[in-house]
N, C-alpha and C. Protein backbone atom coordinates (compact mmCIF):
# COMPACT_ATOMS: atom_id res chain seq x y z
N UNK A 1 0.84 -1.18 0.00
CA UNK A 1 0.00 0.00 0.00
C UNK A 1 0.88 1.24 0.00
N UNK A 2 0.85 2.42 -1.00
CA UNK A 2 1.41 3.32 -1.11
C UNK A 2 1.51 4.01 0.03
N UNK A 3 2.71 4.89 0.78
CA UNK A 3 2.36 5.48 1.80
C UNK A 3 2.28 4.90 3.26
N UNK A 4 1.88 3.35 3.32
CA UNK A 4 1.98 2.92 4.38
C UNK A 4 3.37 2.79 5.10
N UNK A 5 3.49 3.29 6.14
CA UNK A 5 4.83 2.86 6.82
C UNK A 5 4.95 1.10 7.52
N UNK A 6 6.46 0.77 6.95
CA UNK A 6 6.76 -0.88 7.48
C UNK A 6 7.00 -0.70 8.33
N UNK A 7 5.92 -2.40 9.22
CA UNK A 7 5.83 -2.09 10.52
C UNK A 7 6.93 -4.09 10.90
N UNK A 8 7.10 -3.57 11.75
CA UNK A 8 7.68 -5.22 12.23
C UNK A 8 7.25 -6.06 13.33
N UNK A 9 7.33 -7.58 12.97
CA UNK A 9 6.67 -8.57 14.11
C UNK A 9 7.51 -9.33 14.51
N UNK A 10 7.56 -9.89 15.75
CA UNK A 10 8.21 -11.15 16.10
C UNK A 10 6.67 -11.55 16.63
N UNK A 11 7.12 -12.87 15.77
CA UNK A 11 6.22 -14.08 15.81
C UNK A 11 7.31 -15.39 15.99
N UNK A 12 6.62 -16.20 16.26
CA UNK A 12 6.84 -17.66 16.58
C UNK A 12 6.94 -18.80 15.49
N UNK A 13 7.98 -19.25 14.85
CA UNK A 13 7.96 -19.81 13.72
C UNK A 13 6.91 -20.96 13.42
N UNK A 14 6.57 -21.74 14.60
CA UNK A 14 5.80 -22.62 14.05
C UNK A 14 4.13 -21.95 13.60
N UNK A 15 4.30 -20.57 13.53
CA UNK A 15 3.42 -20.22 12.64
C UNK A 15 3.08 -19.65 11.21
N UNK A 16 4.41 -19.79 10.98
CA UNK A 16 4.45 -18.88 9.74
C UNK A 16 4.22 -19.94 8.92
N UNK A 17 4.08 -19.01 7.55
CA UNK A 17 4.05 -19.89 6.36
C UNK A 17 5.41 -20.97 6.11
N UNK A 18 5.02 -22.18 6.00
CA UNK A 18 6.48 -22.93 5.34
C UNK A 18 7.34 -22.19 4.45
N UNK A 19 6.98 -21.81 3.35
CA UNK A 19 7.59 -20.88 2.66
C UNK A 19 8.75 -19.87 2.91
N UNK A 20 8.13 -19.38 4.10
CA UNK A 20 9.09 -18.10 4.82
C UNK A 20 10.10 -18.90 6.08
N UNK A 21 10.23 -19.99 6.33
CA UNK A 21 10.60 -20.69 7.66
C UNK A 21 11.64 -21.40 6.33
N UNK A 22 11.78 -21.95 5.54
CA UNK A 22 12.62 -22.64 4.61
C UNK A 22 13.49 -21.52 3.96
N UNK A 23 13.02 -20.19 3.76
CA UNK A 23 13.77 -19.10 3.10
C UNK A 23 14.64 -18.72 4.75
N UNK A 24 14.62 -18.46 5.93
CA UNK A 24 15.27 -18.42 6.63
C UNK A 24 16.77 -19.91 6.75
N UNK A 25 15.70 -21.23 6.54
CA UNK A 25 16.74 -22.24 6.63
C UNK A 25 18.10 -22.12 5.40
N UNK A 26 17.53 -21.63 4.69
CA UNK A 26 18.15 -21.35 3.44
C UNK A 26 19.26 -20.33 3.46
N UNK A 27 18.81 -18.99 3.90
CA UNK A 27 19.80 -17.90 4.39
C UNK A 27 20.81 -18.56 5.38
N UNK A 28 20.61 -19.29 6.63
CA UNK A 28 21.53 -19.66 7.34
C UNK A 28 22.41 -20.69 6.65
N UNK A 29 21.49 -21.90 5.71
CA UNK A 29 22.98 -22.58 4.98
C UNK A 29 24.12 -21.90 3.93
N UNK A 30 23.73 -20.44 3.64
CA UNK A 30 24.57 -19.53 2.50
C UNK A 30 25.32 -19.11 3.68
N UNK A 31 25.09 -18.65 5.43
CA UNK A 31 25.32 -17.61 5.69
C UNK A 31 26.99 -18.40 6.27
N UNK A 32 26.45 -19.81 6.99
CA UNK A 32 27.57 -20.64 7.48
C UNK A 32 28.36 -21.53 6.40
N UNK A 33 27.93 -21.12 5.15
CA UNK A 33 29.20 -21.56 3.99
C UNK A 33 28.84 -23.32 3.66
N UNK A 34 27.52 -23.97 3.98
CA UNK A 34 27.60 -24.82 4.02
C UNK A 34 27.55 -25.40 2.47
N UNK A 35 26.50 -23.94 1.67
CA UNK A 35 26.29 -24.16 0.94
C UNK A 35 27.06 -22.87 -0.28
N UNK A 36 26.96 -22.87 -1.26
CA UNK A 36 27.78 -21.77 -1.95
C UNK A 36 26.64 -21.05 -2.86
N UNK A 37 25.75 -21.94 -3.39
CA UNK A 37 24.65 -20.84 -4.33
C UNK A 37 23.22 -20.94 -3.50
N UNK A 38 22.47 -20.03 -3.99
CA UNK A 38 21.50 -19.93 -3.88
C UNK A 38 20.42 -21.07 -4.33
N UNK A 39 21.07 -21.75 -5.23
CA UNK A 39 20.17 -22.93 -5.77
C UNK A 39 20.80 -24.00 -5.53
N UNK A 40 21.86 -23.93 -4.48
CA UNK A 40 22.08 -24.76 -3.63
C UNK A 40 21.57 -25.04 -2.50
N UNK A 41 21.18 -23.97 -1.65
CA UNK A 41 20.37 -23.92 -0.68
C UNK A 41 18.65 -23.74 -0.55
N UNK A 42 18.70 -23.78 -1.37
CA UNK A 42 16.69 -24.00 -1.70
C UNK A 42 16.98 -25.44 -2.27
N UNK A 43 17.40 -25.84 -2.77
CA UNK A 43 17.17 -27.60 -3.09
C UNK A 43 17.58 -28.08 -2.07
N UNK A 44 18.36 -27.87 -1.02
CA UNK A 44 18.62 -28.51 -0.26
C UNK A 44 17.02 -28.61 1.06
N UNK A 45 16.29 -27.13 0.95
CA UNK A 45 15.36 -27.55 1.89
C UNK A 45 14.25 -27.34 1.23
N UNK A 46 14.08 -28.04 0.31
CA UNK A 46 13.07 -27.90 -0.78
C UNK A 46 12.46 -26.68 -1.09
N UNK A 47 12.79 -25.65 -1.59
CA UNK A 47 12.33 -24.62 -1.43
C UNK A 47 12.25 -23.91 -3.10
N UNK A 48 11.19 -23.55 -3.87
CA UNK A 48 11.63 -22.67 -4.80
C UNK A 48 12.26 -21.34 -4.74
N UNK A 49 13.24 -21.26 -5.86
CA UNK A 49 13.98 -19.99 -6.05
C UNK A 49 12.97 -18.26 -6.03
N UNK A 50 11.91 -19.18 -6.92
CA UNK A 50 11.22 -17.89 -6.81
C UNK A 50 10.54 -17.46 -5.59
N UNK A 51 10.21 -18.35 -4.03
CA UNK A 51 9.78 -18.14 -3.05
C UNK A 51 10.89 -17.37 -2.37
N UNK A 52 12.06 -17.99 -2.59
CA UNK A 52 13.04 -17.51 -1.93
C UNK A 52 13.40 -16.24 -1.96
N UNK A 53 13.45 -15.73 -2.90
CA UNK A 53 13.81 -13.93 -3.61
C UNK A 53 12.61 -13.32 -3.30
N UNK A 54 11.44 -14.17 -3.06
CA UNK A 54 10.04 -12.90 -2.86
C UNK A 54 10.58 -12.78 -1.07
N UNK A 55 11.01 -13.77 -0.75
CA UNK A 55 10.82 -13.34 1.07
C UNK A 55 12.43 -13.16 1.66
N UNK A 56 13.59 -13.06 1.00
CA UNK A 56 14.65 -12.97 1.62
C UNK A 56 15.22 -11.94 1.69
N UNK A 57 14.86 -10.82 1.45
CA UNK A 57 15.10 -9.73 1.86
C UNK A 57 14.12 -8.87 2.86
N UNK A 58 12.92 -10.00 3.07
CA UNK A 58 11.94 -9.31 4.35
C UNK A 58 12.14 -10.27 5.48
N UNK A 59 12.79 -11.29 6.03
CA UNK A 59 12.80 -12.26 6.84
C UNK A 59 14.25 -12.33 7.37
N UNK A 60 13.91 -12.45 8.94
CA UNK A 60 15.76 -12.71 9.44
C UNK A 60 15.14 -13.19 10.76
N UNK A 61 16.36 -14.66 11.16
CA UNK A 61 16.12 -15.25 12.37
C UNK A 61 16.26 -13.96 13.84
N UNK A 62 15.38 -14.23 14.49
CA UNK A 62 15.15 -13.33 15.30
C UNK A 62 16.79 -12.60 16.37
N UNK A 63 17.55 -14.03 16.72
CA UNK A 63 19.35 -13.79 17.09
C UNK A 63 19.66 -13.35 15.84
N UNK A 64 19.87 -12.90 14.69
CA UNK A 64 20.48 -12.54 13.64
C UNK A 64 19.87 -11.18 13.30
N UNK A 65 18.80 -10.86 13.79
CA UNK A 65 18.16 -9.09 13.33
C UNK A 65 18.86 -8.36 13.09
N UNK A 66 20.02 -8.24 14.55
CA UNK A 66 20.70 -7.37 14.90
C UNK A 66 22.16 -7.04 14.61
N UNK A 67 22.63 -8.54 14.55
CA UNK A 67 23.96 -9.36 14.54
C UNK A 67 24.52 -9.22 13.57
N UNK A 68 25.45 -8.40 12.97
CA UNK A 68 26.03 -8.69 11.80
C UNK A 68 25.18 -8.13 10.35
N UNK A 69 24.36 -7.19 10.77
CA UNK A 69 23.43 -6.64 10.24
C UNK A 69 23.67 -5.11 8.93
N UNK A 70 23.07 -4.80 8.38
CA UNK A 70 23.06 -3.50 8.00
C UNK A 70 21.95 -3.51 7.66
N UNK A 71 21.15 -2.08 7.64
CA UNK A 71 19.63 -1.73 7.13
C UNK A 71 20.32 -0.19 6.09
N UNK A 72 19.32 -0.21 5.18
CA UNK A 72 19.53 0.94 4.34
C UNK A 72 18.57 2.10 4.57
N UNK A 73 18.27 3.36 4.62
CA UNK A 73 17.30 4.29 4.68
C UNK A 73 17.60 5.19 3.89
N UNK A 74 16.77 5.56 3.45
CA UNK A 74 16.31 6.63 2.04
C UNK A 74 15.86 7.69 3.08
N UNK A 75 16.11 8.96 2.91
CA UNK A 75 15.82 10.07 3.96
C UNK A 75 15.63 11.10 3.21
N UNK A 76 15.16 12.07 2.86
CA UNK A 76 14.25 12.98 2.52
C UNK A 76 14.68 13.79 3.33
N UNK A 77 15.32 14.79 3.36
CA UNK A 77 16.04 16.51 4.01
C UNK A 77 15.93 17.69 3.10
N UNK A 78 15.17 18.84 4.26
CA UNK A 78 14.95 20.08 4.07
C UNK A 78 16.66 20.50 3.44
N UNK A 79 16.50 21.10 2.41
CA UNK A 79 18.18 21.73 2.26
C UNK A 79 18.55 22.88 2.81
N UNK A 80 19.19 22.83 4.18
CA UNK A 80 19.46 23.92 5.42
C UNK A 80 20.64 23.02 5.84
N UNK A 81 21.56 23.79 6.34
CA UNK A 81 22.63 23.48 7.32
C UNK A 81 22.60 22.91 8.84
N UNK A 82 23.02 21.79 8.75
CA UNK A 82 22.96 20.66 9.98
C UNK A 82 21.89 19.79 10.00
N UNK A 83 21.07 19.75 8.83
CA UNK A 83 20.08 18.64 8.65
C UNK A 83 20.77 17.38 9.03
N UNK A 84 21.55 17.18 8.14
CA UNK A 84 22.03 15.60 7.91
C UNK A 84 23.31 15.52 9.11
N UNK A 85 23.37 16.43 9.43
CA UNK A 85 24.31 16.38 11.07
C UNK A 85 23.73 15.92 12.08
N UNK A 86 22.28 16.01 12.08
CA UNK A 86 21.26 15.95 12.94
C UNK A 86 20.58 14.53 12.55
N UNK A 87 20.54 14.89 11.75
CA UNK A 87 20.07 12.85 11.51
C UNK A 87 21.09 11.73 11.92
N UNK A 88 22.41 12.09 11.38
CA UNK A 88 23.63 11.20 11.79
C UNK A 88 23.68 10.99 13.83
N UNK A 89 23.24 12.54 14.25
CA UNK A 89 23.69 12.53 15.45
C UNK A 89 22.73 11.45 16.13
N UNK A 90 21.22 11.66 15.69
CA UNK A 90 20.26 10.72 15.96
C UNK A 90 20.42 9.18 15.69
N UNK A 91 21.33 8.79 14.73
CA UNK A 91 21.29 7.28 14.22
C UNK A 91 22.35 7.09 15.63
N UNK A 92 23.55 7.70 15.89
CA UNK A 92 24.40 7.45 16.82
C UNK A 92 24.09 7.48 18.41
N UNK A 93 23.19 8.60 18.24
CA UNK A 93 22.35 7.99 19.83
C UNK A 93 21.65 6.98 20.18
N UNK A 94 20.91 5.83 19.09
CA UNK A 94 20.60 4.91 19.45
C UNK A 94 21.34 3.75 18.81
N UNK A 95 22.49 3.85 18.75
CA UNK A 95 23.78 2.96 18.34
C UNK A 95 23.90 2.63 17.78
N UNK A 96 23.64 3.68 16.40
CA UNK A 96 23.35 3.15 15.50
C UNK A 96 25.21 3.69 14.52
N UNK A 97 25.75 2.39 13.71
CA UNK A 97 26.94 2.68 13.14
C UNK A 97 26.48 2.84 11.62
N UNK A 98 27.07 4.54 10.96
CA UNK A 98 27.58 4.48 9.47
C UNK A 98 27.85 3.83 8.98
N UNK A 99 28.00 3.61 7.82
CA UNK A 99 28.51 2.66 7.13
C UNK A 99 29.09 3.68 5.72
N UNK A 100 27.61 3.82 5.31
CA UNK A 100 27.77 4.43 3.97
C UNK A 100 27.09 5.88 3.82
N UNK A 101 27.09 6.33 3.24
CA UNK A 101 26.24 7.69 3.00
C UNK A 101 26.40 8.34 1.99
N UNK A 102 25.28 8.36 0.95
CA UNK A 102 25.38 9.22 -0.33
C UNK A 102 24.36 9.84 -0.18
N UNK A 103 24.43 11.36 -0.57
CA UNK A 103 23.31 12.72 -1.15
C UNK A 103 23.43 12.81 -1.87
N UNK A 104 22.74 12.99 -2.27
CA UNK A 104 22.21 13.79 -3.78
C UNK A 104 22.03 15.25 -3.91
N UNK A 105 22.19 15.64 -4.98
CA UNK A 105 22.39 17.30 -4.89
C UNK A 105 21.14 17.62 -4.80
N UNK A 106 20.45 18.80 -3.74
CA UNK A 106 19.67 19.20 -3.21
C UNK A 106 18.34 20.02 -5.25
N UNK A 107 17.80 19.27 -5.19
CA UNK A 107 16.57 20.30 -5.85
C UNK A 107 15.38 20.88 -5.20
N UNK A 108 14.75 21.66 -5.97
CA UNK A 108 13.55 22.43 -4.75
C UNK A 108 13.73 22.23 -3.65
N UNK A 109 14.73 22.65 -2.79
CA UNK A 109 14.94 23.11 -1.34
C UNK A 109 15.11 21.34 -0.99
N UNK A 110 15.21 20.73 -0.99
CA UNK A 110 15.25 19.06 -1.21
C UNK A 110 16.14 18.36 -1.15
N UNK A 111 16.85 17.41 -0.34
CA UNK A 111 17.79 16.66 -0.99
C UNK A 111 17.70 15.46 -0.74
N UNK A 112 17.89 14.33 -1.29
CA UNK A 112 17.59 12.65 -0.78
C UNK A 112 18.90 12.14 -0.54
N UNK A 113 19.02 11.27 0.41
CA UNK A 113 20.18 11.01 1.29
C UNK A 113 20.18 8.99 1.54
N UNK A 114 20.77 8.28 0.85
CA UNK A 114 20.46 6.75 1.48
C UNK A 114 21.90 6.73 2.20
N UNK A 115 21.75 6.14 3.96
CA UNK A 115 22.62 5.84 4.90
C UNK A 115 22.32 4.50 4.84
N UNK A 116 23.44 3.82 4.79
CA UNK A 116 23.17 2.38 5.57
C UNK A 116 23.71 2.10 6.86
N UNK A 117 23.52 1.68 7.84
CA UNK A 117 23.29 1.76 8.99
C UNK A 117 24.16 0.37 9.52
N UNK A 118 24.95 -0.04 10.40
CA UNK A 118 25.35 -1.38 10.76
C UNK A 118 24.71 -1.39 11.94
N UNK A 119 23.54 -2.61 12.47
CA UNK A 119 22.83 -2.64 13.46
C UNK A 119 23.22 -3.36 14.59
N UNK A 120 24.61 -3.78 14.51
CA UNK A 120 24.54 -4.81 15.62
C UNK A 120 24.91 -4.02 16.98
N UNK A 121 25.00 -2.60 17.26
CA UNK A 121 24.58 -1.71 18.35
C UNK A 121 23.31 -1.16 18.36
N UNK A 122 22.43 -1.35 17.80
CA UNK A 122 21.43 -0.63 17.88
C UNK A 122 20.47 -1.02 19.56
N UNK A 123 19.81 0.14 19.88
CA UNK A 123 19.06 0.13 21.44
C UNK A 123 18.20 -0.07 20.80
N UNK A 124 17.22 0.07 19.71
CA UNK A 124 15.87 0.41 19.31
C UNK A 124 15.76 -0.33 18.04
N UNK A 125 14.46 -0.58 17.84
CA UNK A 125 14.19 -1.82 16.72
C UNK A 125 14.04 -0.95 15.22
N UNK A 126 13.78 -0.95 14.44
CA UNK A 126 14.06 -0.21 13.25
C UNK A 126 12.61 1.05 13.30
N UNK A 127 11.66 0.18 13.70
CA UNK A 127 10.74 0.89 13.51
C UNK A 127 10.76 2.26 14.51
N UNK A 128 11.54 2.22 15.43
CA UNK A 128 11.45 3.25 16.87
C UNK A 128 12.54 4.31 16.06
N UNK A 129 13.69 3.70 15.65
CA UNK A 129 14.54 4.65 14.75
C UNK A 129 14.00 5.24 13.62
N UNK A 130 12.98 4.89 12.65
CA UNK A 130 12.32 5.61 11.69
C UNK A 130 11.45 6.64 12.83
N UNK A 131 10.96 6.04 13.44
CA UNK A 131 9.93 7.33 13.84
C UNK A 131 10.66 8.61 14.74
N UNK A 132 12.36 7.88 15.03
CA UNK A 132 12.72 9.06 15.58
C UNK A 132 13.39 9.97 14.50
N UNK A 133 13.93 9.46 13.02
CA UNK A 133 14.74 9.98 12.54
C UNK A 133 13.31 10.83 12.01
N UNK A 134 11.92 10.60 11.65
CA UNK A 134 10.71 11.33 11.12
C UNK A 134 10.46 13.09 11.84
N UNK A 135 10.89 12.72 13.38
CA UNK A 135 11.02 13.47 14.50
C UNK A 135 12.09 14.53 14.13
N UNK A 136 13.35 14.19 13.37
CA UNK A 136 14.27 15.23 13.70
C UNK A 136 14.10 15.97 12.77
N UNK A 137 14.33 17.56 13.10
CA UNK A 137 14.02 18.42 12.34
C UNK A 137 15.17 18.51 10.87
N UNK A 138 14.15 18.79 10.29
CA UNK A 138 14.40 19.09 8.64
C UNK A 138 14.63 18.19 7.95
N UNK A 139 13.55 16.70 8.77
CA UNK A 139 13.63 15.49 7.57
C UNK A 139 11.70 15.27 7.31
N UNK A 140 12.45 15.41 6.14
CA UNK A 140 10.51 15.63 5.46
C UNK A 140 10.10 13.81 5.22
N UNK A 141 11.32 13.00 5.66
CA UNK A 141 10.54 11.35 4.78
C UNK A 141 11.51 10.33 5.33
N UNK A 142 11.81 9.48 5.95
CA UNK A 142 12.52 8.16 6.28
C UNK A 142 12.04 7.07 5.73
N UNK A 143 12.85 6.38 5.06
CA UNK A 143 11.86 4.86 5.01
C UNK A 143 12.87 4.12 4.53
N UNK A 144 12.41 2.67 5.13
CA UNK A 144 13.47 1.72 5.23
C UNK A 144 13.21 0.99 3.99
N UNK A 145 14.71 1.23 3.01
CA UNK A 145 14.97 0.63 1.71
C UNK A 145 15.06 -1.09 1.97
N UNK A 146 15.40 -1.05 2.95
CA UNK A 146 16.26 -2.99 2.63
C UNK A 146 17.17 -3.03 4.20
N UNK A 147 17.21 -4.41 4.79
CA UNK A 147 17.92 -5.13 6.02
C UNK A 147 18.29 -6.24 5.32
């Protein structure tokens, strides 16, 4: 839905869809080297390729959220001085580590900004950090590209 902000759950695996519980088994055999391709590790837990790519970039074992992590955010800034000083200062108060950071040259008073973020300090779950980075002044838009 256009506009809607992503929200996040911890749930209990023996409820999810099979689908999404085999795309996790799958990520962990790429992640511990057991396996080397991607269509190595979906045949191994029966899983189609195409299930796999619809849910592996929205799914992570609940010890791994955090662990060894990066999230990307697309940010939307008023073009004024100390915007993006002020967003950085905010990602670092809730422990949150740089990684990367590209802007874009500011149009109509405007500029778009994607940070990727390394989460394995983070105090706050992604969703508490969007609504704080929404909070700091002279960001007109946050939203989480990809974990």
């Amino acid at each position: 839905m256009a506009g809607k902000e992503s929200r996040f759950f911890l749930v209990q695996e023996d409820i999810l869809p099979e689908a999404i519980s085999k795309t996790v088994q799958a990520k962990e055999l790429l992640l511990a080297g057991k396996v080397l391709t991607v269509a190595e590790a979906v045949d191994k837990v029966n899983l189609s390729r195409s299930a796999f790519y619809k849910y592996k970039d929205k799914v992570y074992p609940f010890n791994r959220w955090n662990r060894d992590q990066t999230m990307t955010l697309e940010i939307i800034l008023e073009h004024r001085s100390g915007v993006l000083s002020s967003v950085l200062s905010s990602i670092a108060a809730v422990g949150g580590n740089i990684v990367t950071i590209n802007q874009n040259l500011p149009q109509q008073g405007v500029a778009s900004a994607t940070v990727t973020i390394e989460t394995s300090g983070l105090s706050c779950d992604p969703e508490k950090l969007l609504k704080l980075l929404h909070n700091t002044i002279g960001v007109k838009r946050a939203k989480l590209l990809g974990a």
